[in-house]
C-alpha atoms as a PDB file:
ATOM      1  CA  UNK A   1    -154.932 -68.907 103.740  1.00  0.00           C
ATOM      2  CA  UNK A   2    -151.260 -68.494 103.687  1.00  0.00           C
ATOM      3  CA  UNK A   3    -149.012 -68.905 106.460  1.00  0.00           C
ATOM      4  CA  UNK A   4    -146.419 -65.924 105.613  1.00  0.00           C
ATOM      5  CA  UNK A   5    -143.107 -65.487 107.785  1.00  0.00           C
ATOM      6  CA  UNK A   6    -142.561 -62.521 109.757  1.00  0.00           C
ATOM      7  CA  UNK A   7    -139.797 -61.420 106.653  1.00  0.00           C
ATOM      8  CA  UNK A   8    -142.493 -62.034 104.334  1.00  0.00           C
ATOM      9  CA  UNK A   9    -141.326 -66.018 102.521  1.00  0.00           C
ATOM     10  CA  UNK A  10    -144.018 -68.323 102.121  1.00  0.00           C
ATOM     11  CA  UNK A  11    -144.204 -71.618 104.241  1.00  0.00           C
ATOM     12  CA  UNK A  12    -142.195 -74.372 102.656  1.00  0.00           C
ATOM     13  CA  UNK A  13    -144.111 -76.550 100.149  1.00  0.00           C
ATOM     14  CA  UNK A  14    -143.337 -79.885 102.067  1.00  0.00           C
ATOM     15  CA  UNK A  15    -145.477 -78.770 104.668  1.00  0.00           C
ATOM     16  CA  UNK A  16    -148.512 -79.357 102.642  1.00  0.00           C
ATOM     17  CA  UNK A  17    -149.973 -83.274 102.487  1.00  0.00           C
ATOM     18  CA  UNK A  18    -149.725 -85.673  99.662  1.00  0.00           C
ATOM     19  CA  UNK A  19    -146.123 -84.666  98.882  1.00  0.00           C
ATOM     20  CA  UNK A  20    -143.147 -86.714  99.228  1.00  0.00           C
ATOM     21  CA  UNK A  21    -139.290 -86.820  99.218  1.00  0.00           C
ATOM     22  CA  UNK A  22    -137.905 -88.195  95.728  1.00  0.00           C
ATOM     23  CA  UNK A  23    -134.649 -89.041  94.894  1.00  0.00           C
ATOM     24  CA  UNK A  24    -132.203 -86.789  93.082  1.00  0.00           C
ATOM     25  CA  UNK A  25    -130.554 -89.568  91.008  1.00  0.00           C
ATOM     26  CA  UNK A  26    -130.451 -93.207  90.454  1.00  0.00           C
ATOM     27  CA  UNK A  27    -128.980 -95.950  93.238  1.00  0.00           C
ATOM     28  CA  UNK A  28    -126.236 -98.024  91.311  1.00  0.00           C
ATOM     29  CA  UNK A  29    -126.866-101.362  91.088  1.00  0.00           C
ATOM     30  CA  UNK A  30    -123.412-102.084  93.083  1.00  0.00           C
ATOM     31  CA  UNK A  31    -125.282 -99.876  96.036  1.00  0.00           C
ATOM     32  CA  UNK A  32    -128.700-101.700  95.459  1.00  0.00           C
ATOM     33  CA  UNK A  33    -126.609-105.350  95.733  1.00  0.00           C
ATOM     34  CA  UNK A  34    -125.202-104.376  99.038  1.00  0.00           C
ATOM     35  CA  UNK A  35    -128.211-104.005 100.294  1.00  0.00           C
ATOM     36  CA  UNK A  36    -129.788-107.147  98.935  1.00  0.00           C
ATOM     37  CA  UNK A  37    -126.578-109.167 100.006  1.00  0.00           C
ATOM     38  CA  UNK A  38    -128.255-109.259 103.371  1.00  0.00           C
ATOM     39  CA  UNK A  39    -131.446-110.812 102.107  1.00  0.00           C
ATOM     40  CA  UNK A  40    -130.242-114.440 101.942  1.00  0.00           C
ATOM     41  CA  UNK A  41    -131.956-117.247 103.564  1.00  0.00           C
ATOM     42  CA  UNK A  42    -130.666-118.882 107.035  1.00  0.00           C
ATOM     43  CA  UNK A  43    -131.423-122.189 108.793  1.00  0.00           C
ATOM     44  CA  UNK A  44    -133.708-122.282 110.811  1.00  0.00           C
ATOM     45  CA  UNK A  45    -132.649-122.365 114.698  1.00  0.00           C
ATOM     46  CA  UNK A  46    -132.965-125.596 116.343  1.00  0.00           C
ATOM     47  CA  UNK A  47    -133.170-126.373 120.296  1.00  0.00           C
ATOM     48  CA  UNK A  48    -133.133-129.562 122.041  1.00  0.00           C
ATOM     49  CA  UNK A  49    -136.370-130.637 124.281  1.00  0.00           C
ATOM     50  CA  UNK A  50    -136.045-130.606 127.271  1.00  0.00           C
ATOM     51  CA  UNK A  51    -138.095-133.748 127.805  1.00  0.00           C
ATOM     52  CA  UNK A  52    -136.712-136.341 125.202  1.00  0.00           C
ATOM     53  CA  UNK A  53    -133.695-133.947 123.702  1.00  0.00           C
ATOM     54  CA  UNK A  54    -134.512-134.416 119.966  1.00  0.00           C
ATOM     55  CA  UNK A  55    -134.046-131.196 118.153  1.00  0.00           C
ATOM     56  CA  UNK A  56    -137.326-128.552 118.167  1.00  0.00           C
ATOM     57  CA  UNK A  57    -137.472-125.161 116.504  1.00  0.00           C
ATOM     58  CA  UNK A  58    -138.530-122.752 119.289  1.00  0.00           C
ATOM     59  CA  UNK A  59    -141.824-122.098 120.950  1.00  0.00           C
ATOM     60  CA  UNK A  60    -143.185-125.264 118.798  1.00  0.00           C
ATOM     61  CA  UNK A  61    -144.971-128.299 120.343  1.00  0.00           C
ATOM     62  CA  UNK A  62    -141.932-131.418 120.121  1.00  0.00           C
ATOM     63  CA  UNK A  63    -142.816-133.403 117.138  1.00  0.00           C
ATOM     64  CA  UNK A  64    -141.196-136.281 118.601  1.00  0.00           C
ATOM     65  CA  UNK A  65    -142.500-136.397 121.964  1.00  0.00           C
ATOM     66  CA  UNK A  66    -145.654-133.992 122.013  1.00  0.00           C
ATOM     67  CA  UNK A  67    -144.844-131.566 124.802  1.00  0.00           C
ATOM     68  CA  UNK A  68    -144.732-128.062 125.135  1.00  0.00           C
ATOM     69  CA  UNK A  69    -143.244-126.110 128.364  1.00  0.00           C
ATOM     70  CA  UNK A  70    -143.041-128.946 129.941  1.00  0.00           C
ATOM     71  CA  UNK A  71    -146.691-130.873 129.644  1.00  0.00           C
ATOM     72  CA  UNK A  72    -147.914-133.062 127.292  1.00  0.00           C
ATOM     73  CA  UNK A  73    -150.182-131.299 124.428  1.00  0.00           C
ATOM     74  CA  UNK A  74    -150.454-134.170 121.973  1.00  0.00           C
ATOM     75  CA  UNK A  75    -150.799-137.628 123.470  1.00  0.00           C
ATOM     76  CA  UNK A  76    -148.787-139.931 121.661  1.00  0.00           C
ATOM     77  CA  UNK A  77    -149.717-143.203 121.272  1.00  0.00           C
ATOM     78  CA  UNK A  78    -147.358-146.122 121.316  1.00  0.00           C
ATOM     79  CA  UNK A  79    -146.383-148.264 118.346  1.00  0.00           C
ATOM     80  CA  UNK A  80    -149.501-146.758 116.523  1.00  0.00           C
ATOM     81  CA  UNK A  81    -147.864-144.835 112.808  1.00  0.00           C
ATOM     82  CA  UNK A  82    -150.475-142.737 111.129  1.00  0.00           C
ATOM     83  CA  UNK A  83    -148.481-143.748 108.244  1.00  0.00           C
ATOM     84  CA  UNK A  84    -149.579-147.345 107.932  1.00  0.00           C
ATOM     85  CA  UNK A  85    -153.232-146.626 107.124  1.00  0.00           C
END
């Protein structure tokens, strides 16, 4: 079955599945290194707690102080370092 216009042209051939759009010719490599030039790496953003101001990335638990939104998550234990073991 055929879907025919009224003027009698068959139905365009990207109408039917499993086809897809390809490029006429090649990208340039100065066009393909624009595009890359925004795929560099950034620092990460840092805020301050609000608690004991040392710098935090965002929606993270303080790894100085142990709060998050404003109530303690990790208890922090004084003058014990897990390093010392």
């Amino acid at each position: 079955m055929t879907a025919r216009f009224k003027c009698g042209a068959p139905t365009l051939i990207a109408n039917l599945p499993g086809l897809m759009a390809v490029p006429k010719q090649r990208q340039s490599h100065s066009r393909t290194n624009k595009r890359r030039s925004q795929h560099k790496i950034e620092a990460p953003g840092l805020r301050h707690c609000p608690r004991c101001g040392a710098p935090r990335r965002p929606h993270r638990v303080c790894p100085n102080c142990g709060t998050y939104a404003g109530r303690e998550v990790i208890v922090q234990q004084p003058g014990v370092d897990s390093d010392d073991e």
